[in-house]
C-alpha atoms as a PDB file:
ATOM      1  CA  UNK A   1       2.450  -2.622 130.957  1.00  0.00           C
ATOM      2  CA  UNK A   2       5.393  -3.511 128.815  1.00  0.00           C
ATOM      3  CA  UNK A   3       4.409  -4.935 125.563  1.00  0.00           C
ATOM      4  CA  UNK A   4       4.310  -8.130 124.746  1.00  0.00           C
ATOM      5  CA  UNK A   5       7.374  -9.770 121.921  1.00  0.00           C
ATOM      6  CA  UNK A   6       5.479 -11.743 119.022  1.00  0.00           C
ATOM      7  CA  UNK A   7       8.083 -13.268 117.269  1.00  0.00           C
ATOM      8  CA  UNK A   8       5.542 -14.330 114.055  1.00  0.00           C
ATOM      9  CA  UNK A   9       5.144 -10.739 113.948  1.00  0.00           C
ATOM     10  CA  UNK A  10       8.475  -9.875 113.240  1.00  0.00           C
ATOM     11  CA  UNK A  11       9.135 -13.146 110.958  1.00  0.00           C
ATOM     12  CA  UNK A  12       5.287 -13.830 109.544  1.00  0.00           C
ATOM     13  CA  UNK A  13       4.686 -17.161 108.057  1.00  0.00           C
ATOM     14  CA  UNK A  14       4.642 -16.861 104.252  1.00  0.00           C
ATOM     15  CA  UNK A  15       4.796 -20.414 103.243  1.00  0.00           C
ATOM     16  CA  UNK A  16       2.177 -21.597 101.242  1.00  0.00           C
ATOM     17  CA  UNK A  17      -0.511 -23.981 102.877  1.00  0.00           C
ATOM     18  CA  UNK A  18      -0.904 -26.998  99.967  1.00  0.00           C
ATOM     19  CA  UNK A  19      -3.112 -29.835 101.462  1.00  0.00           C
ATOM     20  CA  UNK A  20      -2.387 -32.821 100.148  1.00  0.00           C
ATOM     21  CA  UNK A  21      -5.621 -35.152 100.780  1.00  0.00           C
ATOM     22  CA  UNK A  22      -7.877 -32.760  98.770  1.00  0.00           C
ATOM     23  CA  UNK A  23     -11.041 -30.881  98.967  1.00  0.00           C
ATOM     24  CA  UNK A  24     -13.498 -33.706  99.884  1.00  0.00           C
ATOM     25  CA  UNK A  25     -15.545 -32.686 102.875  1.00  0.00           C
ATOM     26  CA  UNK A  26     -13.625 -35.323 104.872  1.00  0.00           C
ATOM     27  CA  UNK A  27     -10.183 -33.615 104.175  1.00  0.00           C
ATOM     28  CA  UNK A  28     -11.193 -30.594 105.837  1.00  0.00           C
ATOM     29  CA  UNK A  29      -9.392 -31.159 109.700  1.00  0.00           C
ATOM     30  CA  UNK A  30      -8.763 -29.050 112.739  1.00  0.00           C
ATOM     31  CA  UNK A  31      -6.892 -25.796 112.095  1.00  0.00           C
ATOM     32  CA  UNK A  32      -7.844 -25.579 108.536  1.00  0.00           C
ATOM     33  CA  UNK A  33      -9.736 -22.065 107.530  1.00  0.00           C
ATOM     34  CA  UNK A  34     -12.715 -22.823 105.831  1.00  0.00           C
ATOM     35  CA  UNK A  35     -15.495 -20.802 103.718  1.00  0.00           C
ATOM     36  CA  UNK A  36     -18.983 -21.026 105.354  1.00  0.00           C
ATOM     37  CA  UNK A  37     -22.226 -19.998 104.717  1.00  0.00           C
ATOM     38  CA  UNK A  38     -23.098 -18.490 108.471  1.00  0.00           C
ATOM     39  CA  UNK A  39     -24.255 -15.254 109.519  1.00  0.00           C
ATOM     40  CA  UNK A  40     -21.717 -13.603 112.563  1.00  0.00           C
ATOM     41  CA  UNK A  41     -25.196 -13.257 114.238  1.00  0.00           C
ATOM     42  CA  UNK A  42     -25.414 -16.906 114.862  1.00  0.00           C
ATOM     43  CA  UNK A  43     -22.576 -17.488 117.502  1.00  0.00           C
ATOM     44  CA  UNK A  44     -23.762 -13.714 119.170  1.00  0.00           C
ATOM     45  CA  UNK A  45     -27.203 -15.226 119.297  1.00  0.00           C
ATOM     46  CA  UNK A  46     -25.779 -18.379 121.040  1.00  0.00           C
ATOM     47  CA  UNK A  47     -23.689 -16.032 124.042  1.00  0.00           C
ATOM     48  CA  UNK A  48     -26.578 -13.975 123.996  1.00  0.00           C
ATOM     49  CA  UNK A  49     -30.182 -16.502 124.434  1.00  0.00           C
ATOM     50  CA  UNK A  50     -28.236 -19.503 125.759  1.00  0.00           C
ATOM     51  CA  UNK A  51     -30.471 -22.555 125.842  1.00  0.00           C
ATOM     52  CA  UNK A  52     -32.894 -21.432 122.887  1.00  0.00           C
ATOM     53  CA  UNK A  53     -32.939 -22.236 119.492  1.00  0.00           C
ATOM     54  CA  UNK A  54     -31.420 -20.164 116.671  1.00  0.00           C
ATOM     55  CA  UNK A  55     -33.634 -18.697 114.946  1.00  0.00           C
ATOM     56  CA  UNK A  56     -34.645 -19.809 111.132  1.00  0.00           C
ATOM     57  CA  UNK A  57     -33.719 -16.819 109.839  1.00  0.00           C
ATOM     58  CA  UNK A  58     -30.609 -16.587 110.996  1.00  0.00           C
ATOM     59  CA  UNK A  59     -30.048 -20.142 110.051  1.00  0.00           C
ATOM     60  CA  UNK A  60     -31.102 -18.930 105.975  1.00  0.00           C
ATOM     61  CA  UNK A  61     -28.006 -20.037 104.289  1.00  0.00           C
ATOM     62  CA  UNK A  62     -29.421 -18.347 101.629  1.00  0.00           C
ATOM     63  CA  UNK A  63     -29.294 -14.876 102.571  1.00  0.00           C
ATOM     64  CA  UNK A  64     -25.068 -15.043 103.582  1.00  0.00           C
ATOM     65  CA  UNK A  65     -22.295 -14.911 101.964  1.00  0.00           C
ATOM     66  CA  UNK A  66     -19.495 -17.501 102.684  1.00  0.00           C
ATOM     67  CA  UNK A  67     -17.227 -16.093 105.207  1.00  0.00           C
ATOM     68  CA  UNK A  68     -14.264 -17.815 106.918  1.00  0.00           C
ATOM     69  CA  UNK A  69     -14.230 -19.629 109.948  1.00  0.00           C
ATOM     70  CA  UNK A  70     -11.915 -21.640 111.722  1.00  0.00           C
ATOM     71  CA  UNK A  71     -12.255 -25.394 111.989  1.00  0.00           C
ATOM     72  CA  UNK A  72     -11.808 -26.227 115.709  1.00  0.00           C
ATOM     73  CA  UNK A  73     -13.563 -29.891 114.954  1.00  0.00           C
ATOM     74  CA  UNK A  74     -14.304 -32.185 112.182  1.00  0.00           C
ATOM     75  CA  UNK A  75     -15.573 -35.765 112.493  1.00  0.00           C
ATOM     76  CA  UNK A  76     -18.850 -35.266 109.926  1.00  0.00           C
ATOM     77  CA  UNK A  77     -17.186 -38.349 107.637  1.00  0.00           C
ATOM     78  CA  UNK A  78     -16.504 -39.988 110.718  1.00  0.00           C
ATOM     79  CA  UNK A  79     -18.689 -43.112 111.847  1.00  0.00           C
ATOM     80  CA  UNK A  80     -18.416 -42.248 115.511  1.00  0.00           C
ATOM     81  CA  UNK A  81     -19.100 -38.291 115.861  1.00  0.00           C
ATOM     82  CA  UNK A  82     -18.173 -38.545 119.449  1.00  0.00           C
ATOM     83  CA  UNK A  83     -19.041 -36.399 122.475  1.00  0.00           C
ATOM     84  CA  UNK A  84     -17.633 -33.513 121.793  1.00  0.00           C
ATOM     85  CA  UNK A  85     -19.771 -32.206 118.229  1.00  0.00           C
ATOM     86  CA  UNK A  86     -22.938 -33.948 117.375  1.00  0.00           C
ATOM     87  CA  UNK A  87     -23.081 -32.482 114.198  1.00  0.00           C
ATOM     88  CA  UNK A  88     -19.720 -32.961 113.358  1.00  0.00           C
ATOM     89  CA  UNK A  89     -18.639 -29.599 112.779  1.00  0.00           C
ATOM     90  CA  UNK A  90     -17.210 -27.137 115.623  1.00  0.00           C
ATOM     91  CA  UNK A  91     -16.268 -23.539 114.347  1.00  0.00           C
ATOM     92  CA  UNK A  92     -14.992 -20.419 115.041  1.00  0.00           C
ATOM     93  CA  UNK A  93     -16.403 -17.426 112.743  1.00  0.00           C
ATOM     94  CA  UNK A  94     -14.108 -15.089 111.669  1.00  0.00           C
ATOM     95  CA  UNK A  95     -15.089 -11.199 110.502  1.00  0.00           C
ATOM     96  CA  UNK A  96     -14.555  -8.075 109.764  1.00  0.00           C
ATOM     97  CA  UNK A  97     -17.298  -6.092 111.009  1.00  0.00           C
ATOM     98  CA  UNK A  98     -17.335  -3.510 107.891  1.00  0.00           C
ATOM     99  CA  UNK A  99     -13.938  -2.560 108.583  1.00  0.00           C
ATOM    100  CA  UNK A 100     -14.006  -1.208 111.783  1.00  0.00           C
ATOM    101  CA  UNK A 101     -10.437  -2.313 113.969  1.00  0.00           C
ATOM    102  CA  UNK A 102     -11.419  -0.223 117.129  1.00  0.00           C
ATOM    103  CA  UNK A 103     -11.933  -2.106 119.673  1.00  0.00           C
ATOM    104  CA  UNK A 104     -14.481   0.346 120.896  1.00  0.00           C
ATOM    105  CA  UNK A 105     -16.142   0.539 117.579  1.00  0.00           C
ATOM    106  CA  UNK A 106     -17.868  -2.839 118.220  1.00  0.00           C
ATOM    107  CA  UNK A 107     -20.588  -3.892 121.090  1.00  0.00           C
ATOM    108  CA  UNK A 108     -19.838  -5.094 124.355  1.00  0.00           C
ATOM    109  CA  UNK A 109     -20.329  -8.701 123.329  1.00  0.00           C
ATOM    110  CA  UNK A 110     -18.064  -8.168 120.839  1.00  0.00           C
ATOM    111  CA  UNK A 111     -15.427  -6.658 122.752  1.00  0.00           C
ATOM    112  CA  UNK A 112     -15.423  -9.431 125.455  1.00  0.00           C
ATOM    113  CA  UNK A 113     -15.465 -12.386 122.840  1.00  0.00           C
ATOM    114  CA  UNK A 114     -13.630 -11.405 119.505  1.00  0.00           C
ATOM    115  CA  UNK A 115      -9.909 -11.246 119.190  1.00  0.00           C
ATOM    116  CA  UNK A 116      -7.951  -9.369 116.039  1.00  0.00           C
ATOM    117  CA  UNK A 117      -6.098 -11.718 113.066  1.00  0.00           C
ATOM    118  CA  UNK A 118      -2.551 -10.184 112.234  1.00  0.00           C
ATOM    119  CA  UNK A 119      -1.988  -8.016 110.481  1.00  0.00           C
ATOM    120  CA  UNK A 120      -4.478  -6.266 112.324  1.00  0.00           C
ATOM    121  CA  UNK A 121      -3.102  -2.917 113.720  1.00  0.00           C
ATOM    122  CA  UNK A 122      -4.328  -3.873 117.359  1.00  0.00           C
ATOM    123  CA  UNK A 123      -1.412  -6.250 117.216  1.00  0.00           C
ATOM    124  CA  UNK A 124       0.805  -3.288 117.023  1.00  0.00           C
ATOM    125  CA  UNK A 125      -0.543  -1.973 120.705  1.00  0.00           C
ATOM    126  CA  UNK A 126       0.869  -5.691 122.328  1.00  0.00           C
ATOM    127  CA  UNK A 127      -2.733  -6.695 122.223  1.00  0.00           C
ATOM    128  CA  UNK A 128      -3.260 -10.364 122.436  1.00  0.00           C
ATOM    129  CA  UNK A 129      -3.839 -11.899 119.003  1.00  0.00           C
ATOM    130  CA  UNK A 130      -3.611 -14.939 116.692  1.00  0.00           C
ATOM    131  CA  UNK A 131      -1.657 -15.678 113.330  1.00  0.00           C
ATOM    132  CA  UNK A 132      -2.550 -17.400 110.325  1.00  0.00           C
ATOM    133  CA  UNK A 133      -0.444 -19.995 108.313  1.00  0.00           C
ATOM    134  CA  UNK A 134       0.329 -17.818 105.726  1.00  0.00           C
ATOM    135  CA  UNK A 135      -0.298 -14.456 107.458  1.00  0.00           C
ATOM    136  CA  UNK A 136      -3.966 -13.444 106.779  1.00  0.00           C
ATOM    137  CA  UNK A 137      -4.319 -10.871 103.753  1.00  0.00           C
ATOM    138  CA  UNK A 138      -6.248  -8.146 105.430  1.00  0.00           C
ATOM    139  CA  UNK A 139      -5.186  -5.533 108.222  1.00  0.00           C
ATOM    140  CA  UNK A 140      -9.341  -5.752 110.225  1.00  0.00           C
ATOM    141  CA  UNK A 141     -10.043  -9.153 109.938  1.00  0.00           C
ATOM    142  CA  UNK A 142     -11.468 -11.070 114.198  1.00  0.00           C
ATOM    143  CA  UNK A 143     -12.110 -14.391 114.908  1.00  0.00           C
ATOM    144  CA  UNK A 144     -15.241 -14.397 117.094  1.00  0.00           C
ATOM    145  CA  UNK A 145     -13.270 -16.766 120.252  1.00  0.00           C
ATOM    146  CA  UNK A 146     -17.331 -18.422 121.007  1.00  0.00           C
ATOM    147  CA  UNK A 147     -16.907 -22.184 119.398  1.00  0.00           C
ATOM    148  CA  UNK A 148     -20.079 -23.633 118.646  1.00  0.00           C
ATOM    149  CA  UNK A 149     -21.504 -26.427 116.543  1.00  0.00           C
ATOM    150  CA  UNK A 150     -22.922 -26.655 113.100  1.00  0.00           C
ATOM    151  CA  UNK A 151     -24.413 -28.372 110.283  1.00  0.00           C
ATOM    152  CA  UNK A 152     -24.084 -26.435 107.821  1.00  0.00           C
ATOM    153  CA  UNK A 153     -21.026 -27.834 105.157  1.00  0.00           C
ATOM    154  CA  UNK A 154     -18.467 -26.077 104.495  1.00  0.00           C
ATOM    155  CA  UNK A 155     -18.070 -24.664 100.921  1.00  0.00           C
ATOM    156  CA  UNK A 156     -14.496 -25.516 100.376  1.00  0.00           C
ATOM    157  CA  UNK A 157     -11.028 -24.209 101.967  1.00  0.00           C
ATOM    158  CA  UNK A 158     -10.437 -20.624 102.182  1.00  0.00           C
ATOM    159  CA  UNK A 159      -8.306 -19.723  99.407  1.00  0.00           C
ATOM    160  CA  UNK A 160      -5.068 -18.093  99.135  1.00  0.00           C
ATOM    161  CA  UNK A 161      -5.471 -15.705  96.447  1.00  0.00           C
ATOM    162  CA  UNK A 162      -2.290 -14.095  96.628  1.00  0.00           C
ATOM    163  CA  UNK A 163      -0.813 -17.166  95.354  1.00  0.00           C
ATOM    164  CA  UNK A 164      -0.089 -18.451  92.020  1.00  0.00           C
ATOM    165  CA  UNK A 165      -2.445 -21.693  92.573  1.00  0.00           C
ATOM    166  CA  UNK A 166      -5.270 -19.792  94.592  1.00  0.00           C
ATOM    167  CA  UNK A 167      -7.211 -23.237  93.987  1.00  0.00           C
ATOM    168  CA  UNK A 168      -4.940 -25.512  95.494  1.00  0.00           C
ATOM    169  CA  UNK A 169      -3.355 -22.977  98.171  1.00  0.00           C
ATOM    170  CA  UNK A 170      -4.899 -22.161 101.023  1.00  0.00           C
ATOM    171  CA  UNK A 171      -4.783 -21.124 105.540  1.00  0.00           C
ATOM    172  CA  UNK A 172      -4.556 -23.053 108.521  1.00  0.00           C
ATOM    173  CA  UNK A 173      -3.792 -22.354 111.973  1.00  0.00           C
ATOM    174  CA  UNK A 174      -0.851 -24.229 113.011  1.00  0.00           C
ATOM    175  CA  UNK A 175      -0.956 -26.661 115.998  1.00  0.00           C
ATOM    176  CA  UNK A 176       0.149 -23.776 118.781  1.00  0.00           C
ATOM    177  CA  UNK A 177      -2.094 -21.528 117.757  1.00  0.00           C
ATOM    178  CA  UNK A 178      -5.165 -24.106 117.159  1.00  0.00           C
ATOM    179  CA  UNK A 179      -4.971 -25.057 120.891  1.00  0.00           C
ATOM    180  CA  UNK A 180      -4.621 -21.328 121.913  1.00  0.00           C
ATOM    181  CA  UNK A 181      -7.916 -20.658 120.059  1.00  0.00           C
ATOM    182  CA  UNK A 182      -9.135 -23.605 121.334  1.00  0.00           C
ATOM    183  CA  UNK A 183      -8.233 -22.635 125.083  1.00  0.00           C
ATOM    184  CA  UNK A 184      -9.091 -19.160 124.577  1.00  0.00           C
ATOM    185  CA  UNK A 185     -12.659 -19.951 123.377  1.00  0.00           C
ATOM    186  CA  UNK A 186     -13.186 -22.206 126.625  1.00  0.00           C
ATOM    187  CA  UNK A 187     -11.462 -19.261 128.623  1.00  0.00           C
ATOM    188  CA  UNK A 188     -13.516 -16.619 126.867  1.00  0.00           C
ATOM    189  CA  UNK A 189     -17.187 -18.693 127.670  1.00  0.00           C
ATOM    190  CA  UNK A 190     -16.578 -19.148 131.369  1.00  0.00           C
ATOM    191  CA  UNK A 191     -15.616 -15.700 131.936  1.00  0.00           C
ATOM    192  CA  UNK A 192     -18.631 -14.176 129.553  1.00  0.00           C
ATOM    193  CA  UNK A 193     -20.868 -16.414 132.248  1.00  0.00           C
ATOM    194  CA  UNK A 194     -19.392 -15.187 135.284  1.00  0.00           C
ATOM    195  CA  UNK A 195     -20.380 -11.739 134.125  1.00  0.00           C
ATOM    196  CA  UNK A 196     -23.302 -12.833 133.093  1.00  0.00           C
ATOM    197  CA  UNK A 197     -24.143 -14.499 136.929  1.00  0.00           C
ATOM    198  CA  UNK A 198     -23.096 -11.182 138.609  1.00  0.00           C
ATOM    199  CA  UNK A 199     -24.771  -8.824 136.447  1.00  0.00           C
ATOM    200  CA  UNK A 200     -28.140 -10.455 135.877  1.00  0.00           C
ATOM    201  CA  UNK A 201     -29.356  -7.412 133.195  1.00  0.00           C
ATOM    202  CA  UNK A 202     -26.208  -7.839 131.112  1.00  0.00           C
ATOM    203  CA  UNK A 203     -27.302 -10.305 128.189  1.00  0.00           C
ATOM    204  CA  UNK A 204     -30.380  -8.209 128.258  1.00  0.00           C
ATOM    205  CA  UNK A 205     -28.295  -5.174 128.087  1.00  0.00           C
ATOM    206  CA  UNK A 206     -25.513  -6.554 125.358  1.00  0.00           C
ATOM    207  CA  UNK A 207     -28.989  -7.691 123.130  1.00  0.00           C
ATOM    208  CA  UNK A 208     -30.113  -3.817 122.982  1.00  0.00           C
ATOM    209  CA  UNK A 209     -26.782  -2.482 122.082  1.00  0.00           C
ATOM    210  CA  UNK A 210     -26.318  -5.081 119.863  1.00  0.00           C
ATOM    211  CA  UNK A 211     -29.365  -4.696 117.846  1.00  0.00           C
ATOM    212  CA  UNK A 212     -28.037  -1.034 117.708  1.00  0.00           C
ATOM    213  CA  UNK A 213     -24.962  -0.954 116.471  1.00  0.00           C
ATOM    214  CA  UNK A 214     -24.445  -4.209 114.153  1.00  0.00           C
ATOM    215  CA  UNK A 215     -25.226  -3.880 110.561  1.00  0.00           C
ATOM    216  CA  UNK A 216     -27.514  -6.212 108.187  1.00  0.00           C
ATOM    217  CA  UNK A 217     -24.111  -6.147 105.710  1.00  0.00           C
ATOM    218  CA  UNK A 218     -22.454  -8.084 109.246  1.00  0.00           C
ATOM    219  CA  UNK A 219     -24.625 -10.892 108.150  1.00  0.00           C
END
């Protein structure tokens, strides 16, 4: 298969992201890369036990560090939270799953649902991927493609630290690559249910191996 030309690979976005409107909780809008306090086992727990509630502990805000996520949808402020996010607040997680940039190295749910940030060094290989706006600081970061809702707040806009303002410079994904994400996560969940319909053991099946092979440090 011939591999795939990324032109924002060979001409990454460097230019500094400087919102103008602010840190209030109502500034935060689609595309915008936000610190969160949620556990990557929350959005696995929602492909995996569809239907039921998250469990509290996983929910213990407490016990995680923030991590970033991409903002898909934000209408908290908003008087009308419409249809699409009852809380207000649809994400996508973003991780690094203690460094590992194998594709094999993580579980099957992983594999079929994550996708690698550049500069990842899967993006090397012509494997599909996403950038940020600027390009993301570190070479084995994913964003988990499963967007779900959430109440938790976010903790303020993923900073920039290379920069010389860290605290007023931070990531986005711009517009093209927002829909992609948004697309892909749509794409991603029908095709995780079709496999799920013709293979009626795999949820059980991803659960075990899961339970296996992720980490308490993934939290």
């Amino acid at each position: 298969m011939p591999r795939v030309l990324c032109l924002k690979c060979l001409n990454p976005v460097q230019d500094e992201y400087l919102p103008e409107d602010g840190l209030a909780d109502s500034a935060y809008k689609a595309g915008d890369i936000c610190a969160i306090k949620e556990g990557t086992h929350v959005p696995i727990y929602l492909l995996l036990a569809p239907g039921r509630r998250v469990p509290v502990q996983l929910l213990n805000s407490d016990d995680y560090r923030p991590r970033p996520c991409v903002v898909l949808n934000n209408r908290a402020e908003s008087d009308d939270p419409g249809p699409v996010s009852p809380s207000g607040r649809t994400i996508c997680l973003m991780a690094t799953f203690n460094g590992g940039t194998r594709l094999e190295d993580l579980p099957e749910v992983l594999q079929l649902n994550c996708m690698p940030i550049s500069p990842h060094y899967l993006c090397q290989s012509g494997m599909r991927h996403i950038h940020t706006s600027p390009e993301w600081p570190k070479e084995n970061a994913w964003v988990i493609l499963h967007g779900y809702d959430t109440e938790k707040p976010f903790s303020g806009h993923w900073r920039n630290m290379a920069s010389q303002t860290p605290n007023q410079s931070f990531y986005q994904l711009d517009t093209e690559t927002l829909s992609a994400v948004i697309r892909l996560s749509k794409a991603r969940r029908a095709q995780w249910e079709e496999y799920c319909i013709h293979d009626k053991g795999m949820r059980r099946r991803c659960y075990a191996e899961y339970q296996v092979r992720s980490a308490a440090s993934w939290i």
